[in-house]
PDB file of N, CA and C in Angstrom:
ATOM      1  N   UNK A   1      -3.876   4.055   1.223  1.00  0.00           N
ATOM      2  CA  UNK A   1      -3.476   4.912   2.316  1.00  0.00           C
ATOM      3  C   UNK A   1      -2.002   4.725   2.608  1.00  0.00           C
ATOM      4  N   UNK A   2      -1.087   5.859   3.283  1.00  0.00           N
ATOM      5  CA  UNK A   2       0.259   5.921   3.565  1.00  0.00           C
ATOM      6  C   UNK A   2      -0.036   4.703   4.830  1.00  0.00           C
ATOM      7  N   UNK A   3       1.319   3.804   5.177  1.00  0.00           N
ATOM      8  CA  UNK A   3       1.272   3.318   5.917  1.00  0.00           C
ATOM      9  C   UNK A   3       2.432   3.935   6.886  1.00  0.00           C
ATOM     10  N   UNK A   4       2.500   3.839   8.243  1.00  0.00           N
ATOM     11  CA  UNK A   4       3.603   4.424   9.308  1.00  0.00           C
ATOM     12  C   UNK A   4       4.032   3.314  10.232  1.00  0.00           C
ATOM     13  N   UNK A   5       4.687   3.154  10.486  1.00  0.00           N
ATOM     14  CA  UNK A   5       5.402   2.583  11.240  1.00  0.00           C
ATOM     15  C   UNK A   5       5.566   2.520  12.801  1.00  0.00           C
ATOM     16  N   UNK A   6       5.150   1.781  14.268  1.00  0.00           N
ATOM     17  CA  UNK A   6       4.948   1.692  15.055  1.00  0.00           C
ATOM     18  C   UNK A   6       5.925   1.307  15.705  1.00  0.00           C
ATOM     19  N   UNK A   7       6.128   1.815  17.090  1.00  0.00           N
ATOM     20  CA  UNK A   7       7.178   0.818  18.026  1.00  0.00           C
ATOM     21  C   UNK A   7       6.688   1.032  19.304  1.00  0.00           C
ATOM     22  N   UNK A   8       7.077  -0.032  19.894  1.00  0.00           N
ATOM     23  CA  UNK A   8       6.845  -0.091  21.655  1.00  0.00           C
ATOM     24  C   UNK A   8       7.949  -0.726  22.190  1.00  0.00           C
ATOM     25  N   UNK A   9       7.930  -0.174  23.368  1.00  0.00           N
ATOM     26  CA  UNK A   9       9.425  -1.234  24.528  1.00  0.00           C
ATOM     27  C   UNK A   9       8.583  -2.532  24.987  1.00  0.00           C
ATOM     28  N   UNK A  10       9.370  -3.447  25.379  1.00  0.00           N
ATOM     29  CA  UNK A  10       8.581  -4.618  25.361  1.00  0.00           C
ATOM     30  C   UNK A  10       9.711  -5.649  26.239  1.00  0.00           C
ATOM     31  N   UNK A  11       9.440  -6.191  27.481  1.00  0.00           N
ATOM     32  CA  UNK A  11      10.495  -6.329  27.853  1.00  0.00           C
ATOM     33  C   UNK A  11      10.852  -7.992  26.837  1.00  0.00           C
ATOM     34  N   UNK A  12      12.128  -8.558  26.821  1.00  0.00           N
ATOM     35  CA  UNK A  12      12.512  -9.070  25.923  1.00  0.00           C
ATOM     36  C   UNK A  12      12.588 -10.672  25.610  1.00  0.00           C
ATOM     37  N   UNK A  13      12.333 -11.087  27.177  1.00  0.00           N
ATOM     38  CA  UNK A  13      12.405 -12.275  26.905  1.00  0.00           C
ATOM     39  C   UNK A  13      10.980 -12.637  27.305  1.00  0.00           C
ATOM     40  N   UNK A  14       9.862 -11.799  27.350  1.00  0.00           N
ATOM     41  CA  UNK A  14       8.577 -12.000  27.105  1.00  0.00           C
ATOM     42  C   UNK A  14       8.627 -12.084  25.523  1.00  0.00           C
ATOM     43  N   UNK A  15       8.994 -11.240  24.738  1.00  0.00           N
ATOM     44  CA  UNK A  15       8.918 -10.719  23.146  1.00  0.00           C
ATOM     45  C   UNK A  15       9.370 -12.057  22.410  1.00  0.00           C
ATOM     46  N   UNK A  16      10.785 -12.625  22.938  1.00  0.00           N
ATOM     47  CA  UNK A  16      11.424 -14.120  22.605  1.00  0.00           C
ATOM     48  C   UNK A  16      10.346 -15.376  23.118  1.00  0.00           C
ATOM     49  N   UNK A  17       9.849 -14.948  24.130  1.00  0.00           N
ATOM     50  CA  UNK A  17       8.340 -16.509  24.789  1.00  0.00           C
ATOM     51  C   UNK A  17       7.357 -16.411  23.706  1.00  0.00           C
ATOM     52  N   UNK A  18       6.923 -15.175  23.202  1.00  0.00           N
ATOM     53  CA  UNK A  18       5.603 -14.934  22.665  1.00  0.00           C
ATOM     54  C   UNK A  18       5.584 -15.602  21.315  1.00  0.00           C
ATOM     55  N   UNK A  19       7.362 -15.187  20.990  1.00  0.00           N
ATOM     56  CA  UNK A  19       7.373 -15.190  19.306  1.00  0.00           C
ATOM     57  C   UNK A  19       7.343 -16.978  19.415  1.00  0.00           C
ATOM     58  N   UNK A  20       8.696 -17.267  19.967  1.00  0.00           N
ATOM     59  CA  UNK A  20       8.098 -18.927  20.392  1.00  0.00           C
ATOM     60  C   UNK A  20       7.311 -19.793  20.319  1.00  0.00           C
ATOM     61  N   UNK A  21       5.848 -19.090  20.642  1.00  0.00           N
ATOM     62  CA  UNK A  21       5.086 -20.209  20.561  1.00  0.00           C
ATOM     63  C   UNK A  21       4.145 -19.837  19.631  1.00  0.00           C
ATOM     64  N   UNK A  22       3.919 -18.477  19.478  1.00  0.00           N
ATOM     65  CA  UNK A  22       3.414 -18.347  18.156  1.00  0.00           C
ATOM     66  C   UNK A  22       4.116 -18.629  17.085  1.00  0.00           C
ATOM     67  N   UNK A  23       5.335 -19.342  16.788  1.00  0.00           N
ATOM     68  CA  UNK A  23       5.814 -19.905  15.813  1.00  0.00           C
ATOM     69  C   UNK A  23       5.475 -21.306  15.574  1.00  0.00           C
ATOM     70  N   UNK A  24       5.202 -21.966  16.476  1.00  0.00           N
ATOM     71  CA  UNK A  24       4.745 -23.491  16.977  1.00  0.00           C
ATOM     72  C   UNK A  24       2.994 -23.447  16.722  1.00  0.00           C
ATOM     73  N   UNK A  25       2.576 -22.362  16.686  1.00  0.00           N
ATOM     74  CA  UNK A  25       0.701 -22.527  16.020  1.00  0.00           C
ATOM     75  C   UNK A  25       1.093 -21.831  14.495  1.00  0.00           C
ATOM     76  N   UNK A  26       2.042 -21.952  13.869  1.00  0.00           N
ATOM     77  CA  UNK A  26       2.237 -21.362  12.595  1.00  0.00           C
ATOM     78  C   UNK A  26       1.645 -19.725  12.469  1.00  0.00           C
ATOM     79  N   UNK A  27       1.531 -18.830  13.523  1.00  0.00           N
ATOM     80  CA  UNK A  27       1.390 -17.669  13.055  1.00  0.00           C
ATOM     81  C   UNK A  27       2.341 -16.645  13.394  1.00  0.00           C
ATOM     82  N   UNK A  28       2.687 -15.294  13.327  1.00  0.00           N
ATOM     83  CA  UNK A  28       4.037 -14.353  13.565  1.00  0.00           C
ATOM     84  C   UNK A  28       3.368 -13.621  14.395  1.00  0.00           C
ATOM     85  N   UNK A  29       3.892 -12.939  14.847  1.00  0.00           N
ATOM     86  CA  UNK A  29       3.542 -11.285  15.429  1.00  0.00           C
ATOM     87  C   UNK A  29       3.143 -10.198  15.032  1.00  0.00           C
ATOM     88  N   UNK A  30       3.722  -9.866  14.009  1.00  0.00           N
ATOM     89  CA  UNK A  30       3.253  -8.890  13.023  1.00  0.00           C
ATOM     90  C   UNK A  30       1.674  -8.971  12.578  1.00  0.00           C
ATOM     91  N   UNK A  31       1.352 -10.517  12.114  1.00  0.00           N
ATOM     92  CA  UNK A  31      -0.065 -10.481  11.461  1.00  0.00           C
ATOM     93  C   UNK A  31      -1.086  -9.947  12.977  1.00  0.00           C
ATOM     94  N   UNK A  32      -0.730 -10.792  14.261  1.00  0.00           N
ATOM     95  CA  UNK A  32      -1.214 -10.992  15.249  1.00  0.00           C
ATOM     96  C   UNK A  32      -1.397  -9.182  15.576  1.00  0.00           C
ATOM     97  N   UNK A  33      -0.338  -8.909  15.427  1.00  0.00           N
ATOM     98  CA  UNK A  33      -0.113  -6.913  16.053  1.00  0.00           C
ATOM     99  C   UNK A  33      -1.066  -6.418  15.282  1.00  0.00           C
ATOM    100  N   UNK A  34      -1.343  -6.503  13.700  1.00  0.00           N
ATOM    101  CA  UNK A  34      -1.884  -6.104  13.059  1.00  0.00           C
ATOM    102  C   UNK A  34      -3.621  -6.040  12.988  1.00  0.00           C
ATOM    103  N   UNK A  35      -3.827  -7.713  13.441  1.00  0.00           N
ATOM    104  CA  UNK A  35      -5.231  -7.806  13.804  1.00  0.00           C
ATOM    105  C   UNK A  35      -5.937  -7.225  15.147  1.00  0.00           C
ATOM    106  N   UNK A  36      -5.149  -7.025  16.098  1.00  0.00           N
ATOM    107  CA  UNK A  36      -5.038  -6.268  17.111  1.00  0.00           C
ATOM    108  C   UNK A  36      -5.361  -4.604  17.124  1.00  0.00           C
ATOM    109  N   UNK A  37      -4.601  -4.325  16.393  1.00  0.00           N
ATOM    110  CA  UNK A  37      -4.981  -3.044  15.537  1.00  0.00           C
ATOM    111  C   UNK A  37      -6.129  -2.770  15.148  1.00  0.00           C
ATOM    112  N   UNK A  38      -6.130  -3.532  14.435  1.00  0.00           N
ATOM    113  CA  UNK A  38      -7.551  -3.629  13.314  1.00  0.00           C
ATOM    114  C   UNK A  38      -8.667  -3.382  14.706  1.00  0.00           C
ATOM    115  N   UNK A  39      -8.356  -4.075  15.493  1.00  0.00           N
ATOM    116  CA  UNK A  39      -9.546  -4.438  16.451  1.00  0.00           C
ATOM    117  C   UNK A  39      -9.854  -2.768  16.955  1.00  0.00           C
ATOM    118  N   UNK A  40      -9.215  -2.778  17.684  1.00  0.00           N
ATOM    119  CA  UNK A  40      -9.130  -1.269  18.159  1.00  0.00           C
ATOM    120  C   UNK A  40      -9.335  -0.025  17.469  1.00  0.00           C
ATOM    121  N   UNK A  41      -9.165   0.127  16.398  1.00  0.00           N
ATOM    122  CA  UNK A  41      -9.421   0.919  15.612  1.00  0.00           C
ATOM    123  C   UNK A  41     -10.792   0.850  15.315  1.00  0.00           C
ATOM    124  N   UNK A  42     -11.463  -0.394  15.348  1.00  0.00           N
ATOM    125  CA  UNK A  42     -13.182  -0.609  14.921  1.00  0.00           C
ATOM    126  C   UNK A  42     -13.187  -0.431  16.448  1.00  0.00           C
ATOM    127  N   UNK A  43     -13.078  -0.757  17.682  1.00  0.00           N
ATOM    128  CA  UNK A  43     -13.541  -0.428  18.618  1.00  0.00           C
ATOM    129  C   UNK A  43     -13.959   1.548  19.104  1.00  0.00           C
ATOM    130  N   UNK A  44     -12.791   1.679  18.864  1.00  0.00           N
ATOM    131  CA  UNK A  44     -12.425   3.112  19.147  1.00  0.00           C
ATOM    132  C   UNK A  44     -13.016   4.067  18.308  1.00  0.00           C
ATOM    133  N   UNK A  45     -12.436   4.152  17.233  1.00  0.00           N
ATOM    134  CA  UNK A  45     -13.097   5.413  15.893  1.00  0.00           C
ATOM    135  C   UNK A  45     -14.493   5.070  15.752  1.00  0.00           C
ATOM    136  N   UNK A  46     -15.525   5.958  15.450  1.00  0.00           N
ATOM    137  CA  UNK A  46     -16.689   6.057  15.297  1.00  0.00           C
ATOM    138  C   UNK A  46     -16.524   5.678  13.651  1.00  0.00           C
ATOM    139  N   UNK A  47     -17.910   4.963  13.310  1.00  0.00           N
ATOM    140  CA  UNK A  47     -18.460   4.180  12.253  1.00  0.00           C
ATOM    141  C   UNK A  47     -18.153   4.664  11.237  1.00  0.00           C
ATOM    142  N   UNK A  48     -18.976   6.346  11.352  1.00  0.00           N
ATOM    143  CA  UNK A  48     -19.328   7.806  10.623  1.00  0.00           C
ATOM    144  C   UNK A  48     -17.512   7.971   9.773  1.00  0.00           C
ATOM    145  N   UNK A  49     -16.902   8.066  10.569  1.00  0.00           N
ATOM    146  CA  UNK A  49     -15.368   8.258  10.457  1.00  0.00           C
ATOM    147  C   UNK A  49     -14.566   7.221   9.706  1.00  0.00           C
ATOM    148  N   UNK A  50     -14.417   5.896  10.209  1.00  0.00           N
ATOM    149  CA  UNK A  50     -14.105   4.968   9.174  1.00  0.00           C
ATOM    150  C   UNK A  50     -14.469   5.040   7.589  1.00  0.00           C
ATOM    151  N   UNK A  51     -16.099   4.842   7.621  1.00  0.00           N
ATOM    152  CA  UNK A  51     -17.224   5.253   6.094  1.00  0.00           C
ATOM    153  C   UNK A  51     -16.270   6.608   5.933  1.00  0.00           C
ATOM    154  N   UNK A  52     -16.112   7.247   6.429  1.00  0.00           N
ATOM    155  CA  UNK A  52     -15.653   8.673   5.542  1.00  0.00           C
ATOM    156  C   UNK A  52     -13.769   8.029   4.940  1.00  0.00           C
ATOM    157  N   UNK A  53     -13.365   7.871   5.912  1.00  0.00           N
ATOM    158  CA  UNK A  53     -11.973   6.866   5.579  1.00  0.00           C
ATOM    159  C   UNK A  53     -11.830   6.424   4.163  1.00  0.00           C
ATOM    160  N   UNK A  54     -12.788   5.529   4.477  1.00  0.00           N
ATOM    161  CA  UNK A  54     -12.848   4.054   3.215  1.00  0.00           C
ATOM    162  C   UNK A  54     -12.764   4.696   2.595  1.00  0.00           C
ATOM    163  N   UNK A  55     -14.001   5.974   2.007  1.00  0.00           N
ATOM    164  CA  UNK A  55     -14.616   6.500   0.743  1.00  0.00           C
ATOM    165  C   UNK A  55     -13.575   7.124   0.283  1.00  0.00           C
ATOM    166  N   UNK A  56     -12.369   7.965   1.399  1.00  0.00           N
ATOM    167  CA  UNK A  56     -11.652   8.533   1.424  1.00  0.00           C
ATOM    168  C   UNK A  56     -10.320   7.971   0.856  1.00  0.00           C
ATOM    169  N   UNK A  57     -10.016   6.879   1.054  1.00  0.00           N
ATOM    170  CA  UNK A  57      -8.875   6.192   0.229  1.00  0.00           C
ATOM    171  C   UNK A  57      -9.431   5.217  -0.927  1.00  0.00           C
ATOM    172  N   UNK A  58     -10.668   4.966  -1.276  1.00  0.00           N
ATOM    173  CA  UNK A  58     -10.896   4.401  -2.489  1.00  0.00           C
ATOM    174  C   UNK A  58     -11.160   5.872  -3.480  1.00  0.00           C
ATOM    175  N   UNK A  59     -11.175   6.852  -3.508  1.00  0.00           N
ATOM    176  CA  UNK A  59     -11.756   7.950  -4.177  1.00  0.00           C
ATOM    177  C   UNK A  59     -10.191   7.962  -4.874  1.00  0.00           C
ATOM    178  N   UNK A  60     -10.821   8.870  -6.094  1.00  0.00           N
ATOM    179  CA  UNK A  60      -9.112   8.753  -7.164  1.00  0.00           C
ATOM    180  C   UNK A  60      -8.258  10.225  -6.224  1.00  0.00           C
ATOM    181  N   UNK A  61      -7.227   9.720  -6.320  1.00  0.00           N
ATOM    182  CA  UNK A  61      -6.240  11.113  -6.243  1.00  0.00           C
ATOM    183  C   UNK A  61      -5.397  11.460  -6.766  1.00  0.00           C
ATOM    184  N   UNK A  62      -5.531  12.588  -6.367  1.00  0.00           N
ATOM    185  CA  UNK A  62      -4.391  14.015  -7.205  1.00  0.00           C
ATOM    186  C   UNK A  62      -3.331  13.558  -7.456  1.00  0.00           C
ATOM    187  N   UNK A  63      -2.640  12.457  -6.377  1.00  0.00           N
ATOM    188  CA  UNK A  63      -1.673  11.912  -7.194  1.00  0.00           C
ATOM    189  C   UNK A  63      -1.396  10.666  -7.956  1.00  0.00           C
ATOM    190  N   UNK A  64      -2.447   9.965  -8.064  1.00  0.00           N
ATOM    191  CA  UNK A  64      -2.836   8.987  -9.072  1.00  0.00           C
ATOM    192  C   UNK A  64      -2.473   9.438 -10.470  1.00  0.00           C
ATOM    193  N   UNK A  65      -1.877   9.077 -11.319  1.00  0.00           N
ATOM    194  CA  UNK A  65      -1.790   9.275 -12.936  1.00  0.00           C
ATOM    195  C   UNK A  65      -3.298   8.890 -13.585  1.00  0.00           C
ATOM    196  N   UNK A  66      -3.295  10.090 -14.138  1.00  0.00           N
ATOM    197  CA  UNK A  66      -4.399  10.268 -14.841  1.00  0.00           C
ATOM    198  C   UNK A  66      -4.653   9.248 -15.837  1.00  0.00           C
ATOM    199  N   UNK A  67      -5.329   8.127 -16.469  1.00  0.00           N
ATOM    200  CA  UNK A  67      -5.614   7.005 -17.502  1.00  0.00           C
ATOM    201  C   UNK A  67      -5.354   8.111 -18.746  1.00  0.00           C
ATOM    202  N   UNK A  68      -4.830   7.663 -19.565  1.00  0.00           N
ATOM    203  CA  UNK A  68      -4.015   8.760 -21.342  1.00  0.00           C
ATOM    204  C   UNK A  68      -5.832   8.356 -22.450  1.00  0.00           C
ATOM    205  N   UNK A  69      -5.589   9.251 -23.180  1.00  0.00           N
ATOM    206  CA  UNK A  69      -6.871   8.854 -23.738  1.00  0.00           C
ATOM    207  C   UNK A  69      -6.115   8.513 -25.114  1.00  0.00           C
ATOM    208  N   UNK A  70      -6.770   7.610 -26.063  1.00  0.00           N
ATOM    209  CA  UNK A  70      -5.750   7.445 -27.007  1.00  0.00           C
ATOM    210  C   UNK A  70      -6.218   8.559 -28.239  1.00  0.00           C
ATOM    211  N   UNK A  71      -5.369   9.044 -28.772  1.00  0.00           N
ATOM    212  CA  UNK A  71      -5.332  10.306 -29.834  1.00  0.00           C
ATOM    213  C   UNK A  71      -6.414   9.621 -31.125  1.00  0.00           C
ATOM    214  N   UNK A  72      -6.954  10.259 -31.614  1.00  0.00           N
ATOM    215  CA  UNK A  72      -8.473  10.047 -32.519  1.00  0.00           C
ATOM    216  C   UNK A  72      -6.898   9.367 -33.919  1.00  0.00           C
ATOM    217  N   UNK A  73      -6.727   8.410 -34.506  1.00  0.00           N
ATOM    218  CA  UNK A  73      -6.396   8.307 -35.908  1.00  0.00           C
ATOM    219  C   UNK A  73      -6.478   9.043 -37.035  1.00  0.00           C
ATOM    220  N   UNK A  74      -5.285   9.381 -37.648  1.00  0.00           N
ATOM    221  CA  UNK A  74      -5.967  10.757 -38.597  1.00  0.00           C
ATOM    222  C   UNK A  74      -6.090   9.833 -39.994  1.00  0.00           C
ATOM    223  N   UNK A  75      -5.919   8.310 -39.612  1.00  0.00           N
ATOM    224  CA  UNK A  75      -6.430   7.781 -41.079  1.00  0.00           C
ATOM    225  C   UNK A  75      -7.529   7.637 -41.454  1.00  0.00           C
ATOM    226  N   UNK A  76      -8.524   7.532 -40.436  1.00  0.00           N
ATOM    227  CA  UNK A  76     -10.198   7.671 -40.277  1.00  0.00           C
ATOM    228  C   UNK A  76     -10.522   9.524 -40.975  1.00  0.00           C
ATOM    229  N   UNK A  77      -9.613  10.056 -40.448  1.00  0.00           N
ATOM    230  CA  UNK A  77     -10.487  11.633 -41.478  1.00  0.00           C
ATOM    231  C   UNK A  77      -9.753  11.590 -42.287  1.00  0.00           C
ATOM    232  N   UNK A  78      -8.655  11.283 -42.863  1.00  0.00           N
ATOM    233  CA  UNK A  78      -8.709  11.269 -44.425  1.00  0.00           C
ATOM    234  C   UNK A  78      -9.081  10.538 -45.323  1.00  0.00           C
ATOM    235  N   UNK A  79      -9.662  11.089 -46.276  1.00  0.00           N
ATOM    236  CA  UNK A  79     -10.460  10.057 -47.268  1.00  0.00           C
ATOM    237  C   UNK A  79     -10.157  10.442 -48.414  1.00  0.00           C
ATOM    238  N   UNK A  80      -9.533   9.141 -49.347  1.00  0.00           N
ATOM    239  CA  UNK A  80      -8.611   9.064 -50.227  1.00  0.00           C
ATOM    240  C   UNK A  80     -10.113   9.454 -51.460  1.00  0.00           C
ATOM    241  N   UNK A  81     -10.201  10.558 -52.215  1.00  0.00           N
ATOM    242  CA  UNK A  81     -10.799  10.423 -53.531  1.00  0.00           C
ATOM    243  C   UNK A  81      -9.976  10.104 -54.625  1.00  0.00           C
ATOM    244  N   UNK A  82     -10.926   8.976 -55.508  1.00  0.00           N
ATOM    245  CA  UNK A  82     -10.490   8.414 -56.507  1.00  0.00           C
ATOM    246  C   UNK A  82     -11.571   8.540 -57.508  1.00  0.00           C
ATOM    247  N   UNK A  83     -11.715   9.902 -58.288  1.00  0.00           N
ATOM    248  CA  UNK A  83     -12.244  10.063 -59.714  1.00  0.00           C
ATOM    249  C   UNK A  83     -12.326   9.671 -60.791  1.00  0.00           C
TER     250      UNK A  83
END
């Protein structure tokens, strides 16, 4: 799936406290924003909709390159006679 890009105002020296100490339990913000996400998105969107999602970005697409098939050998159909 395309991914997009998010922003929010945030006042700043909350944003500098947060990152702080989530640097001190070894994790970032980003992963943290992300699981957050995640959450909400299973909260919010119906089941039905996700399942259609998934199926929807594992299914091949149009703009996927097609796998090449390899060309048949034309040394297999010729056959050398020796009389």
């Amino acid at each position: 799936m395309r991914k997009e890009n998010i922003s929010i105002a945030y006042d700043s020296e909350k944003l500098s406290a947060v990152k702080l100490y989530m640097e001190q339990r070894d994790t970032d913000l980003k992963s943290e924003m992300e699981k957050s996400l995640d959450a909400l998105y299973t909260k919010y969107v119906p089941a039905n909709v996700r399942e259609f999602l998934d199926m929807k970005s594992s299914a091949p697409s149009a703009n996927r390159p097609k796998p090449s098939r390899p060309k048949p050998s034309e040394s297999k159909s010729e056959v050398s006679e020796n009389v």
